[in-house]
Protein backbone atom coordinates (compact mmCIF):
# COMPACT_ATOMS: atom_id res chain seq x y z
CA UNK A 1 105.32 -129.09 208.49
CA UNK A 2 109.03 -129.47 209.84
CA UNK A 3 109.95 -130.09 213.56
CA UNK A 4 111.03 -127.54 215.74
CA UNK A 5 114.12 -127.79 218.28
CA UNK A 6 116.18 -126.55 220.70
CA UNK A 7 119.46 -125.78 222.23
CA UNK A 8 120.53 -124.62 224.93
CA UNK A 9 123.96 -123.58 226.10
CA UNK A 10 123.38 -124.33 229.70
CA UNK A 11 124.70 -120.48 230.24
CA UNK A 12 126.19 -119.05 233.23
CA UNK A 13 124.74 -115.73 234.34
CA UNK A 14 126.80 -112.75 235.55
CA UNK A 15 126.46 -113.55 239.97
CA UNK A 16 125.22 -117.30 239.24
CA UNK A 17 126.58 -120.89 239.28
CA UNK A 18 127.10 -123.73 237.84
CA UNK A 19 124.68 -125.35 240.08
CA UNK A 20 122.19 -122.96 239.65
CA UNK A 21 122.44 -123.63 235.32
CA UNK A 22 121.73 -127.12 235.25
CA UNK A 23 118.44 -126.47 237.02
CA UNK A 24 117.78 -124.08 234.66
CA UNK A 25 118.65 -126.50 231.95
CA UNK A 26 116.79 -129.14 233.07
CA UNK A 27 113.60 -127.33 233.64
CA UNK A 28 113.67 -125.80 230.35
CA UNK A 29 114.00 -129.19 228.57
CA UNK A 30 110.60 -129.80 230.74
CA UNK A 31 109.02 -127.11 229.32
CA UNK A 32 110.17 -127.84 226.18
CA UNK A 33 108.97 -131.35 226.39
CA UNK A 34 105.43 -129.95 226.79
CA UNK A 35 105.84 -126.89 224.27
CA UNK A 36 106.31 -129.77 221.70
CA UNK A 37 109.91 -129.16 220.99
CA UNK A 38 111.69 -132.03 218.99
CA UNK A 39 114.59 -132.46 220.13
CA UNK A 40 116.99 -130.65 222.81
CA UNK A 41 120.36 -130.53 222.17
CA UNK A 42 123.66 -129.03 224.08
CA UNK A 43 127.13 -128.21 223.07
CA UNK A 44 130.92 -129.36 223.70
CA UNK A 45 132.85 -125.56 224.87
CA UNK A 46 135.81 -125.17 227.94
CA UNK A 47 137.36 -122.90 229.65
CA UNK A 48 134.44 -120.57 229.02
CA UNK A 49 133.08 -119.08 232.64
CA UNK A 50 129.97 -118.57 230.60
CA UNK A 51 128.61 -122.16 229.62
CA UNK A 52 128.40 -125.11 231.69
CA UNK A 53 128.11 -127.93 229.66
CA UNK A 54 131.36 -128.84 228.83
CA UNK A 55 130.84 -132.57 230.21
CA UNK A 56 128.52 -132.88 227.84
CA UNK A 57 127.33 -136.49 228.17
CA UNK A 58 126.54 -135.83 231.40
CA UNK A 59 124.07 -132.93 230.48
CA UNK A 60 122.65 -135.13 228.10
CA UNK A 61 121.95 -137.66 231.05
CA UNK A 62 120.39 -134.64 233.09
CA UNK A 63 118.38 -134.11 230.57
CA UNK A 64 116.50 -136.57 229.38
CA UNK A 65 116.36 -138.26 232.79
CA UNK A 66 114.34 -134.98 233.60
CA UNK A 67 112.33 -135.78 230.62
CA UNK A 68 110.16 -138.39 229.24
CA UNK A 69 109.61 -138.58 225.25
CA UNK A 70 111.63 -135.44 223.68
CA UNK A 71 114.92 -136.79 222.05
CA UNK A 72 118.20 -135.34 223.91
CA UNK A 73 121.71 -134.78 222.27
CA UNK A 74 124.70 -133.29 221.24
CA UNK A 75 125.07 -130.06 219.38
CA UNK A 76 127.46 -130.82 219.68
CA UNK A 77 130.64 -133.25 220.75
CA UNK A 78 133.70 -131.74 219.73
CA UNK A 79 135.35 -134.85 218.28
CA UNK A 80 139.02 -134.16 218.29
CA UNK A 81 138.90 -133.82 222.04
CA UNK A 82 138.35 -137.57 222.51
CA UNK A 83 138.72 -140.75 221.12
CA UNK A 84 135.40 -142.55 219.09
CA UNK A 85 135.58 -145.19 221.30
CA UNK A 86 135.62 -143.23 224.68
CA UNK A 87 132.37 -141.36 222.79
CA UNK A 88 130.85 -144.43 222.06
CA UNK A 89 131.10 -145.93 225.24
CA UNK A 90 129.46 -142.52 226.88
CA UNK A 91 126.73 -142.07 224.05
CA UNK A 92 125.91 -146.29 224.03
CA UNK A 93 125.56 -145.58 227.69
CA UNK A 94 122.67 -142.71 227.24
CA UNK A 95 120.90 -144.83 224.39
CA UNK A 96 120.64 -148.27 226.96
CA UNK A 97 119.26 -145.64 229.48
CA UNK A 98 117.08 -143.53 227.22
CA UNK A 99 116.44 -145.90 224.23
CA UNK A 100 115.45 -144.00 221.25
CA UNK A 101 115.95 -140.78 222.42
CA UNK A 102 119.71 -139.98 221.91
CA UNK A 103 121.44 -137.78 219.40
CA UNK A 104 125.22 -137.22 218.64
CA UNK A 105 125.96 -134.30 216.90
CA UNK A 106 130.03 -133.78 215.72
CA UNK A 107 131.58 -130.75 215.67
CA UNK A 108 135.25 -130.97 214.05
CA UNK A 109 136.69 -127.62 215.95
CA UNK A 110 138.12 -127.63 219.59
CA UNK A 111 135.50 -126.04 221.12
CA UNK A 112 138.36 -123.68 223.24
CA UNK A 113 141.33 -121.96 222.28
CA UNK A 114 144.62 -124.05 221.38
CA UNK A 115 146.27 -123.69 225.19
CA UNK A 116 143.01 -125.25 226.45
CA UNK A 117 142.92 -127.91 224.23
CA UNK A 118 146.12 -129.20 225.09
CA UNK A 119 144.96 -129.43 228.56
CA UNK A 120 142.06 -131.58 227.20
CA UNK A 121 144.64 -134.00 225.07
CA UNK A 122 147.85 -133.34 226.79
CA UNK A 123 148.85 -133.75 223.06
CA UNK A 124 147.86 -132.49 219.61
CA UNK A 125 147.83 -135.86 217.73
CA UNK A 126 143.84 -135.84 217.96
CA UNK A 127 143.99 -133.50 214.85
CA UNK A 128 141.27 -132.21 213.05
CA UNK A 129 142.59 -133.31 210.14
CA UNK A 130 141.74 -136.80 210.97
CA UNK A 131 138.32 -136.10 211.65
CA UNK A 132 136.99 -137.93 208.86
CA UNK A 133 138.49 -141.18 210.10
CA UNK A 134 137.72 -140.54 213.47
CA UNK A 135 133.90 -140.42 212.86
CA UNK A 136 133.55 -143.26 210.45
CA UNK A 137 135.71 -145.46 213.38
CA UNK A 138 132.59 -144.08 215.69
CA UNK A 139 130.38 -145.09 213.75
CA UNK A 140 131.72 -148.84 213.35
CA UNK A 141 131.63 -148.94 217.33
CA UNK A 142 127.48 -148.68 216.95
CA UNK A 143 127.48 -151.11 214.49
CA UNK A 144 127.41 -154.80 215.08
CA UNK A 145 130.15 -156.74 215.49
CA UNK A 146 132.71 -157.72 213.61
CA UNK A 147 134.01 -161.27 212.74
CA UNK A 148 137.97 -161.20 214.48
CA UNK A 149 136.55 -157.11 216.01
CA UNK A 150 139.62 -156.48 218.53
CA UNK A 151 138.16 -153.50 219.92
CA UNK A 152 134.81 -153.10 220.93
CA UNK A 153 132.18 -150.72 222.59
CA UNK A 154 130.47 -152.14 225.37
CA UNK A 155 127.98 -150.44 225.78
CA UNK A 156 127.42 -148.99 222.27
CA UNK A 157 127.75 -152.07 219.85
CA UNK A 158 124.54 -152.43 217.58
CA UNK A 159 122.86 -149.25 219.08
CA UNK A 160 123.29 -147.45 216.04
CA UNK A 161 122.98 -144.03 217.57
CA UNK A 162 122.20 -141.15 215.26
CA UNK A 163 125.07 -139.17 214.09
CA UNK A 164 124.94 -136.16 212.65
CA UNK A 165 127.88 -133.86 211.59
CA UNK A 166 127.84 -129.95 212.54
CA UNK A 167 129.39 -127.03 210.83
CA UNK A 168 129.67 -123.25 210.21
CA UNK A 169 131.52 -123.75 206.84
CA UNK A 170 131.49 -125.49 203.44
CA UNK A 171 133.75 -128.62 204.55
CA UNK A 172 130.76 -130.16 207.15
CA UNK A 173 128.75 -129.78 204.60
CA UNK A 174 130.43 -131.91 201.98
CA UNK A 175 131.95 -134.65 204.88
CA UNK A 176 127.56 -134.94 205.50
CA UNK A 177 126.86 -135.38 202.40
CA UNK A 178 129.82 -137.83 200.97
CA UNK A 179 128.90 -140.18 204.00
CA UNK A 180 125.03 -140.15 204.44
CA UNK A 181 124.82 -138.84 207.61
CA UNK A 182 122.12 -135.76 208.64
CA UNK A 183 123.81 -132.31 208.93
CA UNK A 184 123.22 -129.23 211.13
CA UNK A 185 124.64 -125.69 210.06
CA UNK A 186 125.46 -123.37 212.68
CA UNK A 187 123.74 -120.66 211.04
CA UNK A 188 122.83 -118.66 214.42
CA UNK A 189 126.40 -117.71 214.91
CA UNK A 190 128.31 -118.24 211.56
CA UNK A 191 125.45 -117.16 208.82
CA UNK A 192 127.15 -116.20 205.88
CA UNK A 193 127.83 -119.57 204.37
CA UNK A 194 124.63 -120.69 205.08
CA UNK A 195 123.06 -120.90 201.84
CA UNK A 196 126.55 -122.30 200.01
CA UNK A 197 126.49 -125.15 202.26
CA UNK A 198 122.74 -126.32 202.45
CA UNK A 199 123.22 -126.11 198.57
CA UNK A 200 126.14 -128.15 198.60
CA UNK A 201 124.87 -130.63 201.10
CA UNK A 202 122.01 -130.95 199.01
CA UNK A 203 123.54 -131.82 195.84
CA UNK A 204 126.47 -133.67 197.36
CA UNK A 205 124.52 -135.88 199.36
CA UNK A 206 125.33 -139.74 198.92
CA UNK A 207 122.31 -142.11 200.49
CA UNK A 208 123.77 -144.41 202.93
CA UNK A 209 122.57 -147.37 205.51
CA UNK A 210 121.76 -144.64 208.03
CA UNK A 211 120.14 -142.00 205.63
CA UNK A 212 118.20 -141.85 202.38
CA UNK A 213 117.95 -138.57 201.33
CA UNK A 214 119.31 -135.59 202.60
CA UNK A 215 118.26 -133.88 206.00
CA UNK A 216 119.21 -130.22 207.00
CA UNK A 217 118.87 -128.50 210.18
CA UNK A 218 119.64 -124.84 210.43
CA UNK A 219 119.84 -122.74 213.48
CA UNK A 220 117.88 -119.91 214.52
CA UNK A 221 118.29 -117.33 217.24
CA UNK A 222 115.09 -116.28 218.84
CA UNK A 223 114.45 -113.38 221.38
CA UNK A 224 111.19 -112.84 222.21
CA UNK A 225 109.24 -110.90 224.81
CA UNK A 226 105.61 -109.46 225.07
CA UNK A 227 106.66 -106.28 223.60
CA UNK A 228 109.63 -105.51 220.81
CA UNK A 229 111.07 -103.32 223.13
CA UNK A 230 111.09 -106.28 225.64
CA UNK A 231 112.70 -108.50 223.03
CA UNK A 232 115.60 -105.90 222.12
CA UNK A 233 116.64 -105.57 225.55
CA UNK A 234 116.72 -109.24 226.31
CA UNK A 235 118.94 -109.54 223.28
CA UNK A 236 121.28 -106.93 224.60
CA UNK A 237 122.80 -109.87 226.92
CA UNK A 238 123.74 -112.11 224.20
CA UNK A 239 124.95 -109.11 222.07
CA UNK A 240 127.35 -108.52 224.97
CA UNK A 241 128.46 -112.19 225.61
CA UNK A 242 129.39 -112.07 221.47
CA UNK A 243 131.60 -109.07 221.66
CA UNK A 244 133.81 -110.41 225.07
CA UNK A 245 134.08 -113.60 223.53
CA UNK A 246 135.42 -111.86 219.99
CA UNK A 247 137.50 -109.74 222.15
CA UNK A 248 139.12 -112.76 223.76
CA UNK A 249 137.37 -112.38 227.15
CA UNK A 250 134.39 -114.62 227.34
CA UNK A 251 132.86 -115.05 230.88
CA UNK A 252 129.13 -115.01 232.43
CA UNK A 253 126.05 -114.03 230.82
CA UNK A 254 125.96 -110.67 231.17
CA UNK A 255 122.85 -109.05 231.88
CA UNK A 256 120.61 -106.96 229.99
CA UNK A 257 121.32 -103.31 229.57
CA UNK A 258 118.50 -100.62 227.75
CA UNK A 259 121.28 -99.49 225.48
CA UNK A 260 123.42 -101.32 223.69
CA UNK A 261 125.25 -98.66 221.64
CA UNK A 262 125.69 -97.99 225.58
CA UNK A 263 128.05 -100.45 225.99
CA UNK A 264 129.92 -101.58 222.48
CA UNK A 265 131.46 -99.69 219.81
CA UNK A 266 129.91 -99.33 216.35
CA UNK A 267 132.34 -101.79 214.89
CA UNK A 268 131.31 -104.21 217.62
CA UNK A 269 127.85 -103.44 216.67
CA UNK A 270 128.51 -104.05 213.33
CA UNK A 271 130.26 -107.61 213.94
CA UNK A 272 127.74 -108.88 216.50
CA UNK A 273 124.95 -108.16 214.06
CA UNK A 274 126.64 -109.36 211.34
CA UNK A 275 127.29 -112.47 213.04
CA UNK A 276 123.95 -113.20 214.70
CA UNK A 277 122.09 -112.13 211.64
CA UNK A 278 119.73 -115.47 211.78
CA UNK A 279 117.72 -114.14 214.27
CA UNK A 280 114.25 -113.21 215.01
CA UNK A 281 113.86 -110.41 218.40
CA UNK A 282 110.28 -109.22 218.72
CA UNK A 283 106.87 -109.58 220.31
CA UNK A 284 104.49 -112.66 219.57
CA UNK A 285 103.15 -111.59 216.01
CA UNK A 286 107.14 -110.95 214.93
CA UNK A 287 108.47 -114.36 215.94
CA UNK A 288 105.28 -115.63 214.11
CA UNK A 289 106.49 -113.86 210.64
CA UNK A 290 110.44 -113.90 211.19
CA UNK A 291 109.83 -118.07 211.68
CA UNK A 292 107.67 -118.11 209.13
CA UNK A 293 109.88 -115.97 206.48
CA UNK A 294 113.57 -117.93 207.88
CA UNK A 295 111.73 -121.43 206.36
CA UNK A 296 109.80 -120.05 203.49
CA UNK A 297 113.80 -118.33 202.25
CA UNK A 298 115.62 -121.35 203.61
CA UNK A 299 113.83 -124.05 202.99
CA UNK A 300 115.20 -126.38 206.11
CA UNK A 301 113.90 -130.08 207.37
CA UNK A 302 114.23 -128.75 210.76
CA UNK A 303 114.90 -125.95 212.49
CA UNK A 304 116.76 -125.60 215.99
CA UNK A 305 116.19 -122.72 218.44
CA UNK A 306 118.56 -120.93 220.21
CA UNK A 307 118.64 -117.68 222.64
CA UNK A 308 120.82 -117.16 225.42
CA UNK A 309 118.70 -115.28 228.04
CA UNK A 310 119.72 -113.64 231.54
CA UNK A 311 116.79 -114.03 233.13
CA UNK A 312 115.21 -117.52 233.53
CA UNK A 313 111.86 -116.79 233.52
CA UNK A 314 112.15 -114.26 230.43
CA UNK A 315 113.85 -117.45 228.88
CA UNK A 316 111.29 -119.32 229.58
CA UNK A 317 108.70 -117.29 228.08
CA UNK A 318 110.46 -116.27 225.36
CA UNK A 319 110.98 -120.07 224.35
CA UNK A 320 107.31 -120.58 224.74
CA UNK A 321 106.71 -117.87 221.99
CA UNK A 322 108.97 -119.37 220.28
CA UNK A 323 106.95 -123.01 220.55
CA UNK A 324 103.87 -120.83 220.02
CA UNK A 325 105.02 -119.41 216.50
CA UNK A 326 106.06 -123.08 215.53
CA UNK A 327 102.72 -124.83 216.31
CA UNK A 328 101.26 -121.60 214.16
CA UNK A 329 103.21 -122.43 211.57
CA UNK A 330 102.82 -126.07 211.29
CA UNK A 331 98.72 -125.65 211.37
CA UNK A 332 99.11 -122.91 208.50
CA UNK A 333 101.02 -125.59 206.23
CA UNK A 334 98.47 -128.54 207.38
CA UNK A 335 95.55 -126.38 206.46
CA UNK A 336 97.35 -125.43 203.03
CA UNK A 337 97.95 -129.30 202.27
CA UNK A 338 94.34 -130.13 203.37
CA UNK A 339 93.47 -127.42 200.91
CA UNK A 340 95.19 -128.08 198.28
């Protein structure tokens, strides 16, 4: 029995807004409230036409003040972009709000391309290199004060907001582990160090103040429909988005098309599925087995949802599959441990 979560990219669609994707975002994160999601998490990206969350704090604050009990956070905060104490001012802020329901997840890449990020630093210093440093300084901020503590994070101080650190490769893996701290793998885009760097994280892992024993999310897309052939089209739109952003031309959502050799070259094909090869794209009873099979090979502590959707509705319901399958599972292992 492992929780189930989600996130959500707050995407733009092809003729939409903005406007129009934070109520989209914030009456998924209803639903999901009531689906029995976990947690609901969104993610640091600019200059992308496509995704709309790029304050991400203030998402967060949509969010869960559109929600009651399900815990809201970052998937994450893109911490060379800022300083730790300009984060833990904005992340203290959502915890005194929404106390006990705030995540920060940290992501060491830009989240943009290099011209962009100079826009968002006006400088380079903020290196990734110093990431490291730059988290365990965040984390002091939550902590409680210091005897002779020049600087200080009002509001933050003693919060002790979860952190977790993010990755796609080997090296968040091992920066989780050496300092205690949860990890999520961006397996539903970057699969194919997946299994290297839970296994790594795993053995690696040091217990600290904020974390006894390791704790692994992976990421999981999920397209799901009433039929397979449903499914497969509604994937076609995130197949897309993949290809224009490897081709250096990200932009809206687009929407779904019946055939996507249609529309991208084999070699496309061939990266995109590569790429988004955690995923699950069928009708009720496939979701069921393709959850069901991603934990039994992978063996995570939790797993977060993903599926970038044109349509709201066909979101919706494809997220409520989703929650369906989960619940499924969870009463198959609590009827195997009441067995055995």
């Amino acid at each position: 029995m492992i929780p189930f979560s989600l996130l959500d990219l707050s995407p733009i669609a092809q003729g939409g807004t903005a406007a129009q994707a934070f109520r989209n975002t914030a009456d998924l994160a209803r639903h999901a409230e009531r689906w029995g999601f976990h947690r609901y998490w969104l993610a640091e990206h600019h200059n992308m036409t496509g995704i709309a969350s790029a304050a991400t704090a203030v998402v967060i604050g949509l969010v869960a003040g559109s929600t009651t009990t399900i815990r809201v956070g970052a998937g994450g905060v893109m911490l060379p972009n800022h300083s730790p104490l300009v984060i833990a001012e904005q992340f203290g802020t959502l915890e005194s709000l929404y106390p006990g329901r705030i995540d920060l997840g940290l992501g060491r890449a830009p989240g943009s391309d290099q011209i962009t990020a100079r826009a968002l630093r006006r400088h380079l210093a903020g290196d990734v290199d110093e990431f490291p440093r730059d988290v365990l300084e965040l984390i002091g901020y939550f902590g409680p004060a210091r005897a002779g503590q020049p600087v200080r994070a009002v509001p933050g101080e003693g919060l002790g907001v979860p952190i977790w650190i993010l990755g796609s490769s080997l090296y968040g893996a091992q920066l989780a582990a050496a300092l205690g701290l949860p990890y999520a793998f961006a397996s539903h885009f970057a699969p194919e160090q997946m299994a290297m760097a839970s296994r790594l994280y795993r053995e690696q892992f040091q217990p600290s103040e904020r974390l006894a024993k390791p704790y692994l999310m992976l990421a999981l897309n999920i397209f799901a429909a009433a039929t397979e052939a449903e499914a497969r089209v509604l994937f076609t739109s995130q197949q897309q988005a993949f290809a224009n952003l490897r081709r250096g031309q990200p932009g809206p959502l687009p929407p779904p098309v019946p055939a996507i050799e249609a529309v991208l070259t084999p070699a496309e094909l061939a990266m995109v599925d590569r790429s988004l090869a955690c995923r699950v794209v069928g009708g009720p009873e496939a979701v069921r087995r393709g959850l069901a099979e991603f934990v039994r090979q992978t063996g995570p502590d939790e797993v977060m949802i993903t599926g970038n959707i044109f349509d709201h509705q066909a979101r919706l319901h494809s997220f409520e599959i989703a929650a369906q399958a989960a619940r499924d599972l969870d009463r198959t292992a609590a009827l195997g441990t009441a067995v055995g």
